[in-house]
Structure formats: C-alpha cells, structure tokens
N, C-alpha and C. Protein backbone atom coordinates (compact mmCIF):
# COMPACT_ATOMS: atom_id res chain seq x y z
N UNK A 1 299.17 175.84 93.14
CA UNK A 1 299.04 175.04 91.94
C UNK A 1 297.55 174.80 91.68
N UNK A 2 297.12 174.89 90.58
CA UNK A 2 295.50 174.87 90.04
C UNK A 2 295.11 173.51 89.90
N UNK A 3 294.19 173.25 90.47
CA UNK A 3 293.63 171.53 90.19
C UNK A 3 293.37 171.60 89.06
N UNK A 4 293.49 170.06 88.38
CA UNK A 4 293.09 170.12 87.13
C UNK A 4 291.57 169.35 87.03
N UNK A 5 290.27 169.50 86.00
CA UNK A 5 289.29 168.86 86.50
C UNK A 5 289.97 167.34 86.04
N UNK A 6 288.98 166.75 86.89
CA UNK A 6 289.31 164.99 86.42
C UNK A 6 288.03 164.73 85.27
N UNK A 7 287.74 163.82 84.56
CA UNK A 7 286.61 163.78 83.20
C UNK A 7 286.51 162.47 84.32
N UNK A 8 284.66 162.46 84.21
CA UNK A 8 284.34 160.74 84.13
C UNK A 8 283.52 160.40 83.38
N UNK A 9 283.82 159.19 82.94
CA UNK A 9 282.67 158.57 82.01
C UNK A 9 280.95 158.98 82.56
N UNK A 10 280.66 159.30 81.21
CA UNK A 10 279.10 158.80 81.75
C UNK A 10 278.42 157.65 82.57
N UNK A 11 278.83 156.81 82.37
CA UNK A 11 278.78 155.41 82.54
C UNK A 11 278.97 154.96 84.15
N UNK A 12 279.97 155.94 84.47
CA UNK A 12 280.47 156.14 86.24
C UNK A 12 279.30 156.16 86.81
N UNK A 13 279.18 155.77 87.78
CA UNK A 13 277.72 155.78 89.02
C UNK A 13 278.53 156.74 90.30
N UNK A 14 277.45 157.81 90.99
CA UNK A 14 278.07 158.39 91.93
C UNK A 14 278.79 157.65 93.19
N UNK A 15 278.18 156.44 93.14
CA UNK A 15 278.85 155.46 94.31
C UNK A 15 280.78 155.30 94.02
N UNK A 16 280.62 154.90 92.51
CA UNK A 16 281.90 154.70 92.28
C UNK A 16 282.54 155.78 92.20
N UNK A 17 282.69 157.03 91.39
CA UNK A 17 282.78 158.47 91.64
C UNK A 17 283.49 159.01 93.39
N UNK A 18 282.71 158.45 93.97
CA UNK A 18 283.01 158.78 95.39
C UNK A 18 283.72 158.20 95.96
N UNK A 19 283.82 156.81 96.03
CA UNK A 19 284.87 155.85 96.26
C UNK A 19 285.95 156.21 95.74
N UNK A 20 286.31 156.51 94.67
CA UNK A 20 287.11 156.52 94.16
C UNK A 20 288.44 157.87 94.43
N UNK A 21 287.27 158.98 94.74
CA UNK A 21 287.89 160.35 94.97
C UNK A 21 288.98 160.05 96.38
N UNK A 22 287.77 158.98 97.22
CA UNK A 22 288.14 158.93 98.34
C UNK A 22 289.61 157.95 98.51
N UNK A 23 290.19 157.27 97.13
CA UNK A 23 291.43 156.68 96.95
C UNK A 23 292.13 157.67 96.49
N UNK A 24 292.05 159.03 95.71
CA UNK A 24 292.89 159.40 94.85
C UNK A 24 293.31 160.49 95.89
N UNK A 25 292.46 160.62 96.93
CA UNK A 25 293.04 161.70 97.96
C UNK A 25 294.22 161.04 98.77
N UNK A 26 294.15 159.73 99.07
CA UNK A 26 295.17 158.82 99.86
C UNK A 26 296.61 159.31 99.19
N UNK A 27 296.95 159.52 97.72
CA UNK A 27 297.83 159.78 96.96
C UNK A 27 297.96 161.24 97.19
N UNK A 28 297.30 162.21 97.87
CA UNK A 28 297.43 162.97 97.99
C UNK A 28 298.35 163.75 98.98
N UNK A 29 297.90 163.05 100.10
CA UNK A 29 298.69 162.73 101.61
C UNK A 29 300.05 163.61 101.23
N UNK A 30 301.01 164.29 102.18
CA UNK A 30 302.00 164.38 102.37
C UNK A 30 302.83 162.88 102.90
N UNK A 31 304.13 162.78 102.47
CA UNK A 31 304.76 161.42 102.88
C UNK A 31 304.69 161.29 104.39
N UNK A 32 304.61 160.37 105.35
CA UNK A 32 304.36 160.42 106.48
C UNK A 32 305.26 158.70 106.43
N UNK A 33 306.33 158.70 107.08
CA UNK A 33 306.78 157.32 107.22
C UNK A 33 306.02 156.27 108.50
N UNK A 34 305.21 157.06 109.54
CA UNK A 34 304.31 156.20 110.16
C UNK A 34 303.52 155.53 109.46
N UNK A 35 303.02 155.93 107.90
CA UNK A 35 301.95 155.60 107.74
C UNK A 35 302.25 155.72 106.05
N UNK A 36 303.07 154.63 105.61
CA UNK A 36 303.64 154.79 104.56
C UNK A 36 302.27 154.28 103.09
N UNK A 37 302.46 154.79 102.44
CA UNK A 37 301.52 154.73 101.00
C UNK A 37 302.23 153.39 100.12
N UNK A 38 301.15 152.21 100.42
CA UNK A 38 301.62 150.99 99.71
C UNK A 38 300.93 150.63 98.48
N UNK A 39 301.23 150.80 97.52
CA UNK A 39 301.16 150.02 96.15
C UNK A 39 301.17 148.34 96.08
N UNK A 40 300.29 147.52 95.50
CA UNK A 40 299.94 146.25 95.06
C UNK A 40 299.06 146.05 94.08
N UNK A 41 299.95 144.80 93.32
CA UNK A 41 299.84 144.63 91.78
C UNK A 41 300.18 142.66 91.97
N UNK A 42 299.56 142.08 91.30
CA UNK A 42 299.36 140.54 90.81
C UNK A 42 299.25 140.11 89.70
N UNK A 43 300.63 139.55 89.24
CA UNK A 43 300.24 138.63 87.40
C UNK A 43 300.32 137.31 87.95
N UNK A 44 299.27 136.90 86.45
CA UNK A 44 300.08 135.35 86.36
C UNK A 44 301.40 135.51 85.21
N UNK A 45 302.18 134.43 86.06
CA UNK A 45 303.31 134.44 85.26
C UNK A 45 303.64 132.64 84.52
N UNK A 46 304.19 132.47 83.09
CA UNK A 46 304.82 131.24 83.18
C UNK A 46 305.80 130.71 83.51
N UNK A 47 306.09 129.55 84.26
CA UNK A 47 307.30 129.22 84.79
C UNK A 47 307.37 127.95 83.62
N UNK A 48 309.02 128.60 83.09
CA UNK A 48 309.90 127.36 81.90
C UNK A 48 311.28 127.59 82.54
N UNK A 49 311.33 126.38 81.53
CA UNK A 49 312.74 125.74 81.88
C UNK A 49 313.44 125.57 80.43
N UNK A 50 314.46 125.64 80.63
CA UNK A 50 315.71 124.88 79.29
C UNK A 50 315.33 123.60 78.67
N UNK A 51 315.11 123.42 77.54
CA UNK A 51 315.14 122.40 77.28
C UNK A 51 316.52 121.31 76.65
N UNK A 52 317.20 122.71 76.34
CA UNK A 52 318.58 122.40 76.46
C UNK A 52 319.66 123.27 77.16
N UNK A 53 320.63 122.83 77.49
CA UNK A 53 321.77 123.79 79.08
C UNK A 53 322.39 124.53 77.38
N UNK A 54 322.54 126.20 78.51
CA UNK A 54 322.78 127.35 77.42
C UNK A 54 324.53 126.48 77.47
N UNK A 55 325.03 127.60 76.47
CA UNK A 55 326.17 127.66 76.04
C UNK A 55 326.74 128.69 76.79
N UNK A 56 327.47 128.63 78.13
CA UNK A 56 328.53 129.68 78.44
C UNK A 56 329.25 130.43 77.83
N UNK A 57 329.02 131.33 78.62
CA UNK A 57 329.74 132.87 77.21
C UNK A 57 331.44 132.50 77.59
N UNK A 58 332.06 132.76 76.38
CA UNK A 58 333.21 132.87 76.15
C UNK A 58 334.10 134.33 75.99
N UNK A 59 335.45 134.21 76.16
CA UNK A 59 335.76 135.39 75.53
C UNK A 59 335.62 136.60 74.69
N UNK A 60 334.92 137.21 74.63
CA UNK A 60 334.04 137.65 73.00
C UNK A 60 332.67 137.41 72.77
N UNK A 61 332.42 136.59 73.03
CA UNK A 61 331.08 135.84 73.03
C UNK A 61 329.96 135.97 74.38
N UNK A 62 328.69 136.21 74.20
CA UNK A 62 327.58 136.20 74.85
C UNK A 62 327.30 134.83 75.18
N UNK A 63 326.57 134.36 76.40
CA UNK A 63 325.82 133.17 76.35
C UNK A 63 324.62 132.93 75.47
N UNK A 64 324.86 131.97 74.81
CA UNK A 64 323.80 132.03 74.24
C UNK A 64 323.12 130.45 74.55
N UNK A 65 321.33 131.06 74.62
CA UNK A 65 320.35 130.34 74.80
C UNK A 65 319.52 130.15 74.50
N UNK A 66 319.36 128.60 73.89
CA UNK A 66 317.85 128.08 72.80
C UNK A 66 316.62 128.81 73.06
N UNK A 67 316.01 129.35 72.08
CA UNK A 67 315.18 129.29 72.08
C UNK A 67 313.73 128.56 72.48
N UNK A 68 314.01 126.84 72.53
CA UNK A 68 313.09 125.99 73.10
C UNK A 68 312.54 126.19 74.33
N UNK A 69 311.52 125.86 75.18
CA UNK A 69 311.61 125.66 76.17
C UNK A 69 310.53 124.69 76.61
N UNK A 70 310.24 124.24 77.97
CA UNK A 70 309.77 123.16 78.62
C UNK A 70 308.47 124.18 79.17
N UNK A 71 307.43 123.74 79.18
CA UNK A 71 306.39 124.38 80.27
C UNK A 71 306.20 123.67 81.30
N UNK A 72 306.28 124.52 82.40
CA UNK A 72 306.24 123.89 83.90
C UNK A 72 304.93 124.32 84.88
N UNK A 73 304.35 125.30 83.72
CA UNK A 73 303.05 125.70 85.32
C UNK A 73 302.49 126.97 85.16
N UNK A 74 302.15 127.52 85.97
CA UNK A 74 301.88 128.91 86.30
C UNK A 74 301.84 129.27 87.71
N UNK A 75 302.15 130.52 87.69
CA UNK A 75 302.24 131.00 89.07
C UNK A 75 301.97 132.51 89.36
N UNK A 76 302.03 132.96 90.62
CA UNK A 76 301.43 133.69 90.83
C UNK A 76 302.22 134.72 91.76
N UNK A 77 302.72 136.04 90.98
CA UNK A 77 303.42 137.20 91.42
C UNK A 77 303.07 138.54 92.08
N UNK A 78 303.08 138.53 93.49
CA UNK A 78 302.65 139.80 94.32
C UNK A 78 303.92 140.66 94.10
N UNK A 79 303.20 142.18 93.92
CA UNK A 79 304.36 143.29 94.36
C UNK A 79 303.75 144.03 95.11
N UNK A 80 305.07 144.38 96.21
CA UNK A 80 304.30 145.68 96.71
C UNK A 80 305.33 146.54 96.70
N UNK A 81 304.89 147.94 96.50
CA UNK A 81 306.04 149.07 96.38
C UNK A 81 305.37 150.40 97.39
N UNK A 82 306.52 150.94 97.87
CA UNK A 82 306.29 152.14 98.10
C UNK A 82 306.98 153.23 97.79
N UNK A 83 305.82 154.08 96.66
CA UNK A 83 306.24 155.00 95.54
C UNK A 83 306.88 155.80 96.21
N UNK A 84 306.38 156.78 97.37
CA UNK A 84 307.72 157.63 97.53
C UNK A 84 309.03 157.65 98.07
N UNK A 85 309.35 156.10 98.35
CA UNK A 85 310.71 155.62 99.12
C UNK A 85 311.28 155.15 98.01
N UNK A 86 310.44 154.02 97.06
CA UNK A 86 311.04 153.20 96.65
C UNK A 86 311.45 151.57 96.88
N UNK A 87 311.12 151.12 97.76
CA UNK A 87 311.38 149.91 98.48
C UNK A 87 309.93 149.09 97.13
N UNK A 88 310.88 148.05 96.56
CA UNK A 88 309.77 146.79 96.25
C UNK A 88 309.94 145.46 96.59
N UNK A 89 309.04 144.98 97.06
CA UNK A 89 308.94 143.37 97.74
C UNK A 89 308.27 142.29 96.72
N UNK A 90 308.48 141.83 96.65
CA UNK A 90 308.10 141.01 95.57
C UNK A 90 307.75 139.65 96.36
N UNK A 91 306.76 138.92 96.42
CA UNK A 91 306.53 137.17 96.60
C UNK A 91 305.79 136.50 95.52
C-alpha cells in the first residue's frame, strides 16, 4: 500500500513536525493486547434537572418532557477508548 504524503502548515515548527510523526506512528503499531492503544478525550458538560416531573408514556404515547430546565453546575467528562477492541470507560 503507497503512503500518502501528509501536508503541514507552514506555520508547523520542526520540533512539532517531529513530535508529532512520533504519535502518528503509535497508530501505526500492529494490535498487540499487551500493550493496548488508548484513546482520551475531556468535555465540560452541563448538569440539569426537571423543572417539572415528565409525563409517563402511555399506551400510544411517548413520554413527554418540558422543555424547562433547572441549572445545577458543570462537570467534567473523561473517556477513554480503545479503537481497535472497542471497550469505552467513561468517568
């Protein structure tokens, strides 16, 4: 299979350039389950609440739930995955 070139910005510095090659080879790896390839990613998220209790779905009917809501905060969502298994952990 033919590599394809990669483009970098002008703007790239060879430090970063190099660093970087030196991550995209990690993805390169054959799968090795000793030494599994982990993915991590962090949002903030908002945490709400009801400001009024939904309406239980009925026969026919969907639950349906107000639109309103209460703000309670923010918080803070880790994932980690591993792309060629599949397994995600979430805290």
């Amino acid at each position: 299979m033919a590599k394809e070139p990669v483009l970098y910005s002008p703007e790239a510095n060879a430090d970063f350039v190099y660093h970087m090659e030196d991550v995209l080879e990690v993805y390169q790896r054959p799968y090795d389950p000793k030494r599994p390839k982990i993915c991590m990613d962090e949002g903030s998220k908002q945490v709400l609440a009801h400001t009024r209790e939904p309406i239980p779905m009925e026969a026919g009917e969907p639950e349906r739930i107000d639109y309103e809501y209460e703000r309670k905060g923010v918080c803070s969502v880790f994932v980690a995955m591993e792309p060629e298994t599949g397994p995600v952990r979430c805290v």
